[in-house]
PDB file of N, CA and C in Angstrom:
ATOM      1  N   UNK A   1     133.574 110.588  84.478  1.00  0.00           N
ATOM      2  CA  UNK A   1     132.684 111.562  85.065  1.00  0.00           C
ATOM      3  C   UNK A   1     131.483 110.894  85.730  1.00  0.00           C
ATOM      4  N   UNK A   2     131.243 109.773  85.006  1.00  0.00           N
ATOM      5  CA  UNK A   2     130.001 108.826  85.690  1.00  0.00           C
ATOM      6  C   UNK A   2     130.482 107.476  85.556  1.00  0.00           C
ATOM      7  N   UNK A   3     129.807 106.517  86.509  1.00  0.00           N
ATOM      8  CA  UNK A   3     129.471 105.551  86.444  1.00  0.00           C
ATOM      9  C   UNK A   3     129.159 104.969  85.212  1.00  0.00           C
ATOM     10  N   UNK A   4     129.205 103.494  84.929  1.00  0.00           N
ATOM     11  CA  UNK A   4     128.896 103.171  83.477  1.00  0.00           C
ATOM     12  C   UNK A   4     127.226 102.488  83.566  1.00  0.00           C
ATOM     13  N   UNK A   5     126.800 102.891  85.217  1.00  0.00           N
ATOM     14  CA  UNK A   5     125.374 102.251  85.229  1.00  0.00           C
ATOM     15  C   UNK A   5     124.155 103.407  84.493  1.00  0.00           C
ATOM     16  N   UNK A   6     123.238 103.293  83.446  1.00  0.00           N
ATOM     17  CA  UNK A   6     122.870 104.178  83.149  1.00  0.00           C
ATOM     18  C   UNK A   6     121.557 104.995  83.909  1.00  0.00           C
ATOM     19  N   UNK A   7     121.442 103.883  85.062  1.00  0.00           N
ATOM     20  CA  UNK A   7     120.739 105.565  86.372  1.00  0.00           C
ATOM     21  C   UNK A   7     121.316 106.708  86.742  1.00  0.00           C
ATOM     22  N   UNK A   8     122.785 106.698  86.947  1.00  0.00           N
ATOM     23  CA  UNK A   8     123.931 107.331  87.067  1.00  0.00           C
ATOM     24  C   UNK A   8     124.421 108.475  86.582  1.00  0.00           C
ATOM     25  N   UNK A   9     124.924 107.667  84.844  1.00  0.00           N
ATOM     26  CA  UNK A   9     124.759 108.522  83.760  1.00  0.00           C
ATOM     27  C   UNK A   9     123.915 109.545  83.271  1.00  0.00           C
ATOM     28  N   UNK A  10     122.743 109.864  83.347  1.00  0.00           N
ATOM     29  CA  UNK A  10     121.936 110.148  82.330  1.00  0.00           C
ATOM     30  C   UNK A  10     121.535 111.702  83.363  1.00  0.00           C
ATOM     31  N   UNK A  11     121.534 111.408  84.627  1.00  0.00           N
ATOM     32  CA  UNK A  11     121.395 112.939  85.015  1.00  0.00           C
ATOM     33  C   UNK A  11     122.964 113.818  85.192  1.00  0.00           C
ATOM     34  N   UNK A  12     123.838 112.936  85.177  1.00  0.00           N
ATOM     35  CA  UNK A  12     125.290 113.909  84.893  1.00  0.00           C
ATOM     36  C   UNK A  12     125.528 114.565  83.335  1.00  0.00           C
ATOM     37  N   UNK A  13     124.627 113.778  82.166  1.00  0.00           N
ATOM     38  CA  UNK A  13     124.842 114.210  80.825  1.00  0.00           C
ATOM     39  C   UNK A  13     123.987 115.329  80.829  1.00  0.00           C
ATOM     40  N   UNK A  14     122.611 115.120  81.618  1.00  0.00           N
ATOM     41  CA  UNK A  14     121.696 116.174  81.397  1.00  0.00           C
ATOM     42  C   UNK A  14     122.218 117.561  82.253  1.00  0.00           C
ATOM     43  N   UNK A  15     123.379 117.682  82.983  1.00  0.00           N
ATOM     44  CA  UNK A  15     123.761 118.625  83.910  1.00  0.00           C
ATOM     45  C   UNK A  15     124.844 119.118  83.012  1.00  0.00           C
ATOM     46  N   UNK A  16     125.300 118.588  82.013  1.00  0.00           N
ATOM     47  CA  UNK A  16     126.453 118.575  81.308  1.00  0.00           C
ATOM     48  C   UNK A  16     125.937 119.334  80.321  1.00  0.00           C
ATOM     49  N   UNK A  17     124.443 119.061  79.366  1.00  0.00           N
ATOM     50  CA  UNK A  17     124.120 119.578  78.279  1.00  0.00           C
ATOM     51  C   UNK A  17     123.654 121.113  78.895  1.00  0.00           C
ATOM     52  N   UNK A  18     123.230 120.970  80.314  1.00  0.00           N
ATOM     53  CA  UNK A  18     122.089 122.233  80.464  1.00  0.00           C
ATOM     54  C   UNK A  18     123.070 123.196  81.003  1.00  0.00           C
ATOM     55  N   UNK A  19     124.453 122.997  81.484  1.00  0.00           N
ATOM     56  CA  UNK A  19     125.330 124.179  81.529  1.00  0.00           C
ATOM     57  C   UNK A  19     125.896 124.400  80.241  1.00  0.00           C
ATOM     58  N   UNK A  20     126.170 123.693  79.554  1.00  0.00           N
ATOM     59  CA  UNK A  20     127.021 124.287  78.340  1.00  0.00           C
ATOM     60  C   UNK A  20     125.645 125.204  77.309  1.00  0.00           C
ATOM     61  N   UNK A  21     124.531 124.372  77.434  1.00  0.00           N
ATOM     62  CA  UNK A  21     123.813 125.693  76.922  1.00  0.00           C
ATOM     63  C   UNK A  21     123.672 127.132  77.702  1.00  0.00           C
ATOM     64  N   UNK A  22     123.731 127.022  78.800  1.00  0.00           N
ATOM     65  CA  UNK A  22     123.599 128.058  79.644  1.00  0.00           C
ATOM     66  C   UNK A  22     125.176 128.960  79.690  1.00  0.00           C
ATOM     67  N   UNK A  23     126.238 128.219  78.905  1.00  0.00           N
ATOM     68  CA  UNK A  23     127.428 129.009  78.715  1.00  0.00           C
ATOM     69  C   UNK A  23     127.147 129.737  77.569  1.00  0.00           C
ATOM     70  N   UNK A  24     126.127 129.121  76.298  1.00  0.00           N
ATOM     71  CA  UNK A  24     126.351 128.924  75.533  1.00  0.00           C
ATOM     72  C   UNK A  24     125.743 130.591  75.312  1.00  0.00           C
ATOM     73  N   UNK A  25     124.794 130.922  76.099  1.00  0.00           N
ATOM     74  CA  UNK A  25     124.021 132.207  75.918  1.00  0.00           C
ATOM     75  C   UNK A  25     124.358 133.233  77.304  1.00  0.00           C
ATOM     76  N   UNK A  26     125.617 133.120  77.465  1.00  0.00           N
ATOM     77  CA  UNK A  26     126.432 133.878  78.255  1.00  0.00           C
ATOM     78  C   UNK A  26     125.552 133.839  79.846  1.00  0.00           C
ATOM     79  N   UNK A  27     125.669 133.381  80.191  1.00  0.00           N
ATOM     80  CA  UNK A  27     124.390 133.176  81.746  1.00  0.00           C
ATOM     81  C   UNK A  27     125.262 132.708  82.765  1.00  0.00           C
ATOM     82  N   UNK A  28     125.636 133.562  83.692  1.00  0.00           N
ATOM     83  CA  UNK A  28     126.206 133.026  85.137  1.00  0.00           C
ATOM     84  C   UNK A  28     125.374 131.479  85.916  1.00  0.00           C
ATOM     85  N   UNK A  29     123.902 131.593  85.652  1.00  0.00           N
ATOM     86  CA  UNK A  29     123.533 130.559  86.512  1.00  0.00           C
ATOM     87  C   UNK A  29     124.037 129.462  85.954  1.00  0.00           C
ATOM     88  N   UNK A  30     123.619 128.531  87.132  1.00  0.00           N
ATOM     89  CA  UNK A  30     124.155 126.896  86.903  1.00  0.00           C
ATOM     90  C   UNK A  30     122.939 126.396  87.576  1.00  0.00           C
ATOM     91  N   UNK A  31     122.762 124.954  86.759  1.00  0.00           N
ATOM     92  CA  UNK A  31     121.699 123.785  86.869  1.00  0.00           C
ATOM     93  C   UNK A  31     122.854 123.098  87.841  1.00  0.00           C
ATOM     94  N   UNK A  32     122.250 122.596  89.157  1.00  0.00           N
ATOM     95  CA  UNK A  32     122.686 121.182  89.602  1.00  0.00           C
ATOM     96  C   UNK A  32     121.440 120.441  89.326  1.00  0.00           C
ATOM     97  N   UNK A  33     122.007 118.910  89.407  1.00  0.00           N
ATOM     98  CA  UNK A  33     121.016 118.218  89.563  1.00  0.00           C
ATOM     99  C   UNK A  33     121.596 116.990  90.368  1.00  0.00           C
ATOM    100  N   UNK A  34     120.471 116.438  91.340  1.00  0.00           N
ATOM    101  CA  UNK A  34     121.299 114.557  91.810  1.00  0.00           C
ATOM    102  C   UNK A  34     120.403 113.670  91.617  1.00  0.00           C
ATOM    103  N   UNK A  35     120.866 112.662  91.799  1.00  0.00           N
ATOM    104  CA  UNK A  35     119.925 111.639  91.543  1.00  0.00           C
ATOM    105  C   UNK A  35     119.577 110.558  92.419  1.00  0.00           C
ATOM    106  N   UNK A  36     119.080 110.324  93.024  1.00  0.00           N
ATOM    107  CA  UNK A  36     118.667 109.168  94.337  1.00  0.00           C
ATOM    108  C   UNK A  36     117.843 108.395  94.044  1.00  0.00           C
ATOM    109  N   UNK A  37     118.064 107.012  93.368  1.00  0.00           N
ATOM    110  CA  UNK A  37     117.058 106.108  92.657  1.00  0.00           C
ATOM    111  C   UNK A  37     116.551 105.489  93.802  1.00  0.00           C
ATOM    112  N   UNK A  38     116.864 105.447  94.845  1.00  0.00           N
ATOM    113  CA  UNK A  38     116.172 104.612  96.007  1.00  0.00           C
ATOM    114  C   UNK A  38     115.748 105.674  96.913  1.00  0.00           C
ATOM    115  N   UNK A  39     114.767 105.844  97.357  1.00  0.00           N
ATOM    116  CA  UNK A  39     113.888 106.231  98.775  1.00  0.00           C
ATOM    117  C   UNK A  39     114.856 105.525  99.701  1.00  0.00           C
ATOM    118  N   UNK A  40     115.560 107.002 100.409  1.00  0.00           N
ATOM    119  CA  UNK A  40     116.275 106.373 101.882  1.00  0.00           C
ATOM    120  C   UNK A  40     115.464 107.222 102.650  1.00  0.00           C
ATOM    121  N   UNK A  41     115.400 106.685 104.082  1.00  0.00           N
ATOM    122  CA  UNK A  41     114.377 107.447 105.214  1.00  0.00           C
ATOM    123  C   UNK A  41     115.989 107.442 106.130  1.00  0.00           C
ATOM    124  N   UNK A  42     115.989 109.007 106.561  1.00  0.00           N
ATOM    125  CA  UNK A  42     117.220 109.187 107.421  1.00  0.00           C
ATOM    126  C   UNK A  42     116.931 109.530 108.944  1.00  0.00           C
ATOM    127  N   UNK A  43     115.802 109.624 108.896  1.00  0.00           N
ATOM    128  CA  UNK A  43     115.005 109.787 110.165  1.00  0.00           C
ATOM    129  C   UNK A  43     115.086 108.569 111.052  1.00  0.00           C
ATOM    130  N   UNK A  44     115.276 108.374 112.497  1.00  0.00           N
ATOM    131  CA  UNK A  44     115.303 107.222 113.008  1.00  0.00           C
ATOM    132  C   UNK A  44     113.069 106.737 113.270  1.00  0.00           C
ATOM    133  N   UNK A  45     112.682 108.282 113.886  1.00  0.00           N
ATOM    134  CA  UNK A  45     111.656 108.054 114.047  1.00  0.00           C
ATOM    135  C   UNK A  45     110.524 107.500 112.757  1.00  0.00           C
ATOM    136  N   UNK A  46     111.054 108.323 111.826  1.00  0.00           N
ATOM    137  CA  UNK A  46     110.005 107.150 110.812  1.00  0.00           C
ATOM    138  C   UNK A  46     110.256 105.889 110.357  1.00  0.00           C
ATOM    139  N   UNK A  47     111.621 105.681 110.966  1.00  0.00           N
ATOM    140  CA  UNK A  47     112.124 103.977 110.870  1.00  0.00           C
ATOM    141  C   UNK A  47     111.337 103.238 111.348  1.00  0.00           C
ATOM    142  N   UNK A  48     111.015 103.986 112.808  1.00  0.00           N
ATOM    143  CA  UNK A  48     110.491 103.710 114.023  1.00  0.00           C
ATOM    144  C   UNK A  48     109.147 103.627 113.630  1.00  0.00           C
ATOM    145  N   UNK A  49     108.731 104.481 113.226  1.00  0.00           N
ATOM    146  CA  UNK A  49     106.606 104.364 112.909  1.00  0.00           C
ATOM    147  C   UNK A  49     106.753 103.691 111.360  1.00  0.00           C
ATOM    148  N   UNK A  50     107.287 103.667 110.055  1.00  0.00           N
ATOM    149  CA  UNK A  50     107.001 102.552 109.386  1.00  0.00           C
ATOM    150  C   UNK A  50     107.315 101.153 109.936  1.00  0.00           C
ATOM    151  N   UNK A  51     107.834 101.151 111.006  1.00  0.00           N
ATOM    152  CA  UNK A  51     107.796  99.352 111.149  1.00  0.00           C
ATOM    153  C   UNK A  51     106.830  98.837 111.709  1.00  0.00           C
ATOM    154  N   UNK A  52     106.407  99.959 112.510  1.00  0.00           N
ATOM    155  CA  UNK A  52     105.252  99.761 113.467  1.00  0.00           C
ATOM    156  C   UNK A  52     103.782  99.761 112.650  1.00  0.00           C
ATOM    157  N   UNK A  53     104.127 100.940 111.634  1.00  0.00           N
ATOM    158  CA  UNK A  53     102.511 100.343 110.516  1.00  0.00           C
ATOM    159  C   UNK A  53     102.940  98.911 110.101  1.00  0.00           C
ATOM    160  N   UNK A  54     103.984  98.641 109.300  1.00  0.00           N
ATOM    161  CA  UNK A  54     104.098  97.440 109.010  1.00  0.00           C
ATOM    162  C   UNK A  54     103.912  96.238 109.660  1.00  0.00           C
ATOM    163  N   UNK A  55     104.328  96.155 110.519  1.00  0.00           N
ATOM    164  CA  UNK A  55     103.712  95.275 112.078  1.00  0.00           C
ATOM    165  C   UNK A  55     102.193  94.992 112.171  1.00  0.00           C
ATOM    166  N   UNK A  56     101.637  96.243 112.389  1.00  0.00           N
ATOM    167  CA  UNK A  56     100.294  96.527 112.637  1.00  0.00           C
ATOM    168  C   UNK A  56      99.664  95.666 111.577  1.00  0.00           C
ATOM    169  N   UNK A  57      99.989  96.020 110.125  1.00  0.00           N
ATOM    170  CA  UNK A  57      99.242  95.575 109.169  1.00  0.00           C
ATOM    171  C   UNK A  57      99.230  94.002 109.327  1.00  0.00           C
ATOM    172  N   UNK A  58     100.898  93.071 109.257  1.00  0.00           N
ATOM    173  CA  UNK A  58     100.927  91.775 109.674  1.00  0.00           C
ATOM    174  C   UNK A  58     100.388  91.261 110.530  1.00  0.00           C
ATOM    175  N   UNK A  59     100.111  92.134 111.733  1.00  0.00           N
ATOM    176  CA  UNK A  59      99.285  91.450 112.828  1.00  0.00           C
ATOM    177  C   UNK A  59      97.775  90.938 112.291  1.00  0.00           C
ATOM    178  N   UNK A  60      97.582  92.474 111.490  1.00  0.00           N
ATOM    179  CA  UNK A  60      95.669  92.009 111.445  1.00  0.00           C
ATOM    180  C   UNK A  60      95.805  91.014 110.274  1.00  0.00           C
ATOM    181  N   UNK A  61      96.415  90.669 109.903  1.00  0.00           N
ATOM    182  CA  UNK A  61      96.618  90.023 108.208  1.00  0.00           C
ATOM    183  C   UNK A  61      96.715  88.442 108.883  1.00  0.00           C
ATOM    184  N   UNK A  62      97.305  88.026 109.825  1.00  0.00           N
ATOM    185  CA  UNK A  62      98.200  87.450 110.544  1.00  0.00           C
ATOM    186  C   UNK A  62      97.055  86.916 111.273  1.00  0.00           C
ATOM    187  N   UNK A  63      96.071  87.640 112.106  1.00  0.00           N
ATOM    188  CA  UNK A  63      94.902  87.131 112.339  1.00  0.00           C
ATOM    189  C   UNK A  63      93.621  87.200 111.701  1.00  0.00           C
ATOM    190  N   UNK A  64      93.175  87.532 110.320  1.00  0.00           N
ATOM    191  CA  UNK A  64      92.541  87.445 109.736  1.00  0.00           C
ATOM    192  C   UNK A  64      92.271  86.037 109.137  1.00  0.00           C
ATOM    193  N   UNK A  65      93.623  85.516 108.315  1.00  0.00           N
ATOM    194  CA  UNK A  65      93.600  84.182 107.974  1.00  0.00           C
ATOM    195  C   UNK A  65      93.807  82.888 108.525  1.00  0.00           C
ATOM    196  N   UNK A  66      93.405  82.316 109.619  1.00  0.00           N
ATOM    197  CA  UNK A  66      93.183  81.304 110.586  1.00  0.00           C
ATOM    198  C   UNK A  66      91.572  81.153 110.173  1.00  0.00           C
ATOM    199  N   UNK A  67      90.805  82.189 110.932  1.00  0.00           N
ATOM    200  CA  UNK A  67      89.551  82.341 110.641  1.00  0.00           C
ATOM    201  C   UNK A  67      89.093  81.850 109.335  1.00  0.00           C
ATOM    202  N   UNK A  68      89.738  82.513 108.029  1.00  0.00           N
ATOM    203  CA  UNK A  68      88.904  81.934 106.909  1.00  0.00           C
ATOM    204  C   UNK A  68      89.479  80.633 106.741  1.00  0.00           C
ATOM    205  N   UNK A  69      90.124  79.984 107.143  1.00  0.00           N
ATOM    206  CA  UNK A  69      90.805  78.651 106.396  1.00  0.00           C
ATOM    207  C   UNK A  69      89.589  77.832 107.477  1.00  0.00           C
ATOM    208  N   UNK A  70      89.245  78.083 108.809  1.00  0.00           N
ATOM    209  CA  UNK A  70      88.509  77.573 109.441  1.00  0.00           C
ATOM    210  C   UNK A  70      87.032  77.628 108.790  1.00  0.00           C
ATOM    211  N   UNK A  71      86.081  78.733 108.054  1.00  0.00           N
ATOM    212  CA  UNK A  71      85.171  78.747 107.596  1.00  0.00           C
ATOM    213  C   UNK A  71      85.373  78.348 106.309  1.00  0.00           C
ATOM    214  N   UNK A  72      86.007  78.485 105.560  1.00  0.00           N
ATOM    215  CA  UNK A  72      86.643  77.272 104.240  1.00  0.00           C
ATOM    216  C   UNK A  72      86.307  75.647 104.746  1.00  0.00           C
ATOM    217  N   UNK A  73      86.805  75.375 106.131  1.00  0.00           N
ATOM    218  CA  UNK A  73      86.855  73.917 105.540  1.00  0.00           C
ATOM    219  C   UNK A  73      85.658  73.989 106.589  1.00  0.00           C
ATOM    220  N   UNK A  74      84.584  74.421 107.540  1.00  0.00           N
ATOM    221  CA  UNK A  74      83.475  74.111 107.904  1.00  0.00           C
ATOM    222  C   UNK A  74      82.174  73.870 106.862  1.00  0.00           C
ATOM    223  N   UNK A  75      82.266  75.054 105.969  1.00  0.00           N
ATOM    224  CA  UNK A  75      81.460  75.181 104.880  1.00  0.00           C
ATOM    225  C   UNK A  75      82.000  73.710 103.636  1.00  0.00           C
ATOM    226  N   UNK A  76      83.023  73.307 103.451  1.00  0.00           N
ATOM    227  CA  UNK A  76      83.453  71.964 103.036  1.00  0.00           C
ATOM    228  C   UNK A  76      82.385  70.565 104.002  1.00  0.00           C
ATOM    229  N   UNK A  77      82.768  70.945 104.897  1.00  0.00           N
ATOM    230  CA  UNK A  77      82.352  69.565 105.887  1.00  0.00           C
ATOM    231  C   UNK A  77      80.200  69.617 105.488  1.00  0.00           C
ATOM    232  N   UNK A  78      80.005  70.950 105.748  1.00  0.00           N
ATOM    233  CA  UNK A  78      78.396  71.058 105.416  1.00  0.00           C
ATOM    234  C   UNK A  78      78.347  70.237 104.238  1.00  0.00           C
ATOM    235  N   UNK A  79      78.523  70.753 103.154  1.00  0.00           N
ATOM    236  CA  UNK A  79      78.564  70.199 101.477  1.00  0.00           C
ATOM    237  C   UNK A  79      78.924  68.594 101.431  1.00  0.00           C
ATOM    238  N   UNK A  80      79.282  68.455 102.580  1.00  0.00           N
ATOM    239  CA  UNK A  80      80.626  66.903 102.298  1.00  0.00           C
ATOM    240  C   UNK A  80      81.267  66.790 100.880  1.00  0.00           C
ATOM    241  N   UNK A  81      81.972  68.120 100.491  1.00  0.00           N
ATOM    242  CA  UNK A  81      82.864  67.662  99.624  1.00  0.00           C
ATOM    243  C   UNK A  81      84.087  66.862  99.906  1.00  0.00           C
ATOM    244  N   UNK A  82      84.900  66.428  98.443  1.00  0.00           N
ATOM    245  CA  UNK A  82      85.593  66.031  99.354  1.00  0.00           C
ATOM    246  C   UNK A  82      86.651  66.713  98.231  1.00  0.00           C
ATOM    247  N   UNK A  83      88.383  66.531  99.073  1.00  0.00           N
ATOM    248  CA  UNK A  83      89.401  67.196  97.684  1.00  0.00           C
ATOM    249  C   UNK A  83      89.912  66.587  97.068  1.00  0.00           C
TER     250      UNK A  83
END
């Protein structure tokens, strides 16, 4: 009835216990339930705009750190440390 992975399992047992109680007190309704352990995006366009935040963010990240490794080792050279 399931998979032997227990992400799988555990919402088919709980669909299993919550109709047979629901037989159990004579009740037409039915519980479904599914389970989707991973976030899928089926949309092309938010494929499209999360890559582009993601991008965005690498860019400024991407040019942020040049700069400090440059004021890192200027502020070194002032001090004349050495490593």
């Amino acid at each position: 009835m399931c998979s032997a992975e227990p992400i799988n399992c555990f919402p088919m047992l709980v669909n299993i216990l919550s109709n047979t109680f629901l037989r159990l007190f004579n009740s037409t309704a039915r519980i479904r339930i599914w389970s989707e352990p991973f976030y899928s995006i089926q949309s092309p366009e938010i494929k499209i705009d999360f890559f582009f935040i993601c991008l965005s963010y690498m860019m400024i990240l991407a040019a942020g750190l040049p700069p400090h490794f440059a004021v890192s080792s200027m502020e070194d050279y002032k001090v004349k440390s050495m490593h």
